[in-house]
C-alpha atoms as a PDB file:
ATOM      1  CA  UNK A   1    -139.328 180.764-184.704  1.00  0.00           C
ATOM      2  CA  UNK A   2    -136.249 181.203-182.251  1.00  0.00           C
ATOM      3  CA  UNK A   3    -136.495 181.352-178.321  1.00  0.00           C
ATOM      4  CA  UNK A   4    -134.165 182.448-176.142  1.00  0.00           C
ATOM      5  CA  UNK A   5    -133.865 180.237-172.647  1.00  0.00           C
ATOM      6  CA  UNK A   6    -132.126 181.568-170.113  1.00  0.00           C
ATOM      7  CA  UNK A   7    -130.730 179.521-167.207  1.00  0.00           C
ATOM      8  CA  UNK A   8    -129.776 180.438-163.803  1.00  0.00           C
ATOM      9  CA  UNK A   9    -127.706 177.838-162.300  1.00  0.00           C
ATOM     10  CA  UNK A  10    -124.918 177.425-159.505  1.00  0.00           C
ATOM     11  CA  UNK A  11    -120.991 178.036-160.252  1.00  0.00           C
ATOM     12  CA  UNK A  12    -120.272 174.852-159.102  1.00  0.00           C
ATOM     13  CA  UNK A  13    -117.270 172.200-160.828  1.00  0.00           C
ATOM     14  CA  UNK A  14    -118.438 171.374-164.509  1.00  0.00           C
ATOM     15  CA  UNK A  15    -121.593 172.528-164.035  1.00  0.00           C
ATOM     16  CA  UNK A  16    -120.953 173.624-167.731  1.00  0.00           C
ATOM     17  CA  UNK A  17    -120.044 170.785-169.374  1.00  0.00           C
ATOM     18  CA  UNK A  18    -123.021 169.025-167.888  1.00  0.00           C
ATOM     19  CA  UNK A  19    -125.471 171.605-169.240  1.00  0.00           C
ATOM     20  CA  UNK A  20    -123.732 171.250-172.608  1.00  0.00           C
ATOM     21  CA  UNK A  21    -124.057 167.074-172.194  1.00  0.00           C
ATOM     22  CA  UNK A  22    -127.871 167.718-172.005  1.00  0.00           C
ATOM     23  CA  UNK A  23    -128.058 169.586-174.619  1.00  0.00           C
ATOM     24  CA  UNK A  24    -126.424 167.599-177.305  1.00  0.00           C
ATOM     25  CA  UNK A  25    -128.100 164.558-176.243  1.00  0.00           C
ATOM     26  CA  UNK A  26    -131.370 166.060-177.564  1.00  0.00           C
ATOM     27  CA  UNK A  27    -132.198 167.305-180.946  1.00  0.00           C
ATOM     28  CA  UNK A  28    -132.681 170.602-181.234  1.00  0.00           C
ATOM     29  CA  UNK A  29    -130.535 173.845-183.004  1.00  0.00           C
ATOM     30  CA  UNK A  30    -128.641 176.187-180.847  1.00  0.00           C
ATOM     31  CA  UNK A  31    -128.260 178.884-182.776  1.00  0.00           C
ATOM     32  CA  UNK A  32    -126.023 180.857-180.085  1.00  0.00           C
ATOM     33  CA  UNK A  33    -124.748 180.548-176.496  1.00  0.00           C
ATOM     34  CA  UNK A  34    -123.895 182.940-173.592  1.00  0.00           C
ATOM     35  CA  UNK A  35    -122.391 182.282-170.477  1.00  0.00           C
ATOM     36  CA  UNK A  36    -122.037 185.119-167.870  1.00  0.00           C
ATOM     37  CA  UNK A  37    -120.556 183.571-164.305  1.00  0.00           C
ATOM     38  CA  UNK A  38    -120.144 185.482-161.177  1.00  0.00           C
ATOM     39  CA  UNK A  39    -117.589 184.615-158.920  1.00  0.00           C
ATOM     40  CA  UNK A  40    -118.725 186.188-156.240  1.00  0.00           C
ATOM     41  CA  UNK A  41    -122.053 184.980-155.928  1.00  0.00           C
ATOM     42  CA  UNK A  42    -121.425 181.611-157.628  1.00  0.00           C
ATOM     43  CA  UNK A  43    -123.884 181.923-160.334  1.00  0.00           C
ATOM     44  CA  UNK A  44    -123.814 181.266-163.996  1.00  0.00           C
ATOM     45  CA  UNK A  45    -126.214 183.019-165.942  1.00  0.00           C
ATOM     46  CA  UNK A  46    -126.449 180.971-169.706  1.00  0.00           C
ATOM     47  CA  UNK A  47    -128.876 182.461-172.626  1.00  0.00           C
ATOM     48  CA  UNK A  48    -129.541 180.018-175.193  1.00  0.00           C
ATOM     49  CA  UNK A  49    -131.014 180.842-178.075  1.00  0.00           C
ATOM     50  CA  UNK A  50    -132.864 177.829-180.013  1.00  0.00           C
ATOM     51  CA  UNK A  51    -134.814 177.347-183.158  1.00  0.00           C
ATOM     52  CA  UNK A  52    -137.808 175.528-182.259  1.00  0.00           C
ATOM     53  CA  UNK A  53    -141.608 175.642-182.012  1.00  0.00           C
ATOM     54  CA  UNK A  54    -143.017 177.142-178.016  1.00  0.00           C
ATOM     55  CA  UNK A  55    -144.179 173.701-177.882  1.00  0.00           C
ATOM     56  CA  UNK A  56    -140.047 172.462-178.417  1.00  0.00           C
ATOM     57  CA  UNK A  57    -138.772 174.841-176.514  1.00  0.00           C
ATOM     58  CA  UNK A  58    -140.884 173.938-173.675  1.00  0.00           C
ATOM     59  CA  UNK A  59    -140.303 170.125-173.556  1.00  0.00           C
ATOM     60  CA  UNK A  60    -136.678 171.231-173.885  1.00  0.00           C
ATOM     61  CA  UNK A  61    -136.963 173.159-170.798  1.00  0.00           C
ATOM     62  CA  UNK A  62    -138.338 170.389-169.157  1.00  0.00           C
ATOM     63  CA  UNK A  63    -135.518 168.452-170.171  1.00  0.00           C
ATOM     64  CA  UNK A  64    -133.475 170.702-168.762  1.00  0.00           C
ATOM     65  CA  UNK A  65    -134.566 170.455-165.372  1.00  0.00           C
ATOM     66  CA  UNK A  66    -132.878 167.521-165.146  1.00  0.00           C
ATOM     67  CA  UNK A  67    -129.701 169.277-164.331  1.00  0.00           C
ATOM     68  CA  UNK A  68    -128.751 169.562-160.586  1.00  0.00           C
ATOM     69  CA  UNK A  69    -127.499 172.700-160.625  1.00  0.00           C
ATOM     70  CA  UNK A  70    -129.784 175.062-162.527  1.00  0.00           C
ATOM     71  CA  UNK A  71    -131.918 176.901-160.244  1.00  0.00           C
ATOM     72  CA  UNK A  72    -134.444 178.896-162.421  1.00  0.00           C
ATOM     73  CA  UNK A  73    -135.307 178.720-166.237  1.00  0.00           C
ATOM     74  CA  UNK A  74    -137.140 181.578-168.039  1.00  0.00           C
ATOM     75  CA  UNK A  75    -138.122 181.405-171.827  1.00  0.00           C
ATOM     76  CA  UNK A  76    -138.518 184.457-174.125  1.00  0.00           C
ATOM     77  CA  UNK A  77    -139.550 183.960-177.733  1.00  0.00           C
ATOM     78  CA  UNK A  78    -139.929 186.623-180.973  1.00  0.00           C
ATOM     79  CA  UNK A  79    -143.796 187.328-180.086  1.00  0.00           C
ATOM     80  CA  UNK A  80    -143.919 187.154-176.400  1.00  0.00           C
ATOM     81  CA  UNK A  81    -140.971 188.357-174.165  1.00  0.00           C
ATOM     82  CA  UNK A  82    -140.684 188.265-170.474  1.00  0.00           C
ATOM     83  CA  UNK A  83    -142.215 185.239-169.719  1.00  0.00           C
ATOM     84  CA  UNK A  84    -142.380 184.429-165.962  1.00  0.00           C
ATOM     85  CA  UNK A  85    -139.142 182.249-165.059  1.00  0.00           C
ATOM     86  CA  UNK A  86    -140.124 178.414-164.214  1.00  0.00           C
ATOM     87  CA  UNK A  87    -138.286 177.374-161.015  1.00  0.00           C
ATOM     88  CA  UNK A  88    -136.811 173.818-160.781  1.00  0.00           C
ATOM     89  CA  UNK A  89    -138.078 171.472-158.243  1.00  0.00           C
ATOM     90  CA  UNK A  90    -135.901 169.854-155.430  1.00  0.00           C
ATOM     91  CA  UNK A  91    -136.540 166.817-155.918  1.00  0.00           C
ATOM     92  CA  UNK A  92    -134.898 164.906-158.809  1.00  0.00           C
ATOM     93  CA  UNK A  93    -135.956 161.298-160.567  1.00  0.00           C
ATOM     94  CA  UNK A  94    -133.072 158.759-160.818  1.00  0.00           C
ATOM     95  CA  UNK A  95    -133.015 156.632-163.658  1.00  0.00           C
ATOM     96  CA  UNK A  96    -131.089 153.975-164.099  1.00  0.00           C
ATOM     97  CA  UNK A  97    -127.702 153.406-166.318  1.00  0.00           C
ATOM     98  CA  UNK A  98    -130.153 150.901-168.472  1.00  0.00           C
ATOM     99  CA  UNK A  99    -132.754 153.333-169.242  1.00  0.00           C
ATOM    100  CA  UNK A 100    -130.747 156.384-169.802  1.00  0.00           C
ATOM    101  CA  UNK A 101    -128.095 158.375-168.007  1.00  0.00           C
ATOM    102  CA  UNK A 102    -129.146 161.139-165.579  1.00  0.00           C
ATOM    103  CA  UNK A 103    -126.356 164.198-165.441  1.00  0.00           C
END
């Protein structure tokens, strides 16, 4: 069943590439990717859609709030669109080089 997540996050210097370093660290199938960025509000909008079970697609989100610069994450899937976006906490867990590498 495919989900579509889509990310808010801030225009800010490889703020892409670090989205796309979470991502392939984890195992799960991007089907497709969008990136919209605004310039003048320095926001990147990303939809990504993924082929997983709700319950992958919601451990991935987790995941994803990891990165420092996304600000909100909604999920839509096949049977139920419009979910309520999830907003990312402030405060962020450092991990340490040995235990795994925080982006």
């Amino acid at each position: 069943m495919g989900h579509r997540i889509i990310i808010h996050m801030a225009l800010a210097q490889g703020a892409e590439a670090r989205l796309w370093a979470i991502v392939s660290q984890r195992r799960i199938d991007v089907s497709s990717a969008l990136f919209e960025k605004n310039r003048q509000d320095q926001h990147i909008r990303a939809t990504l859609e993924v082929e997983t079970d709700d319950a992958g697609a919601r451990r991935f989100m987790r995941q994803l709030e990891r990165h420092h610069d996304i600000t909100a994450i909604a999920l839509e899937s096949a049977s139920r669109t419009g979910q309520g976006p999830i907003a990312a906490d402030s405060r962020r867990m450092r991990i340490s080089a040995k235990k795994g590498a925080y982006l």
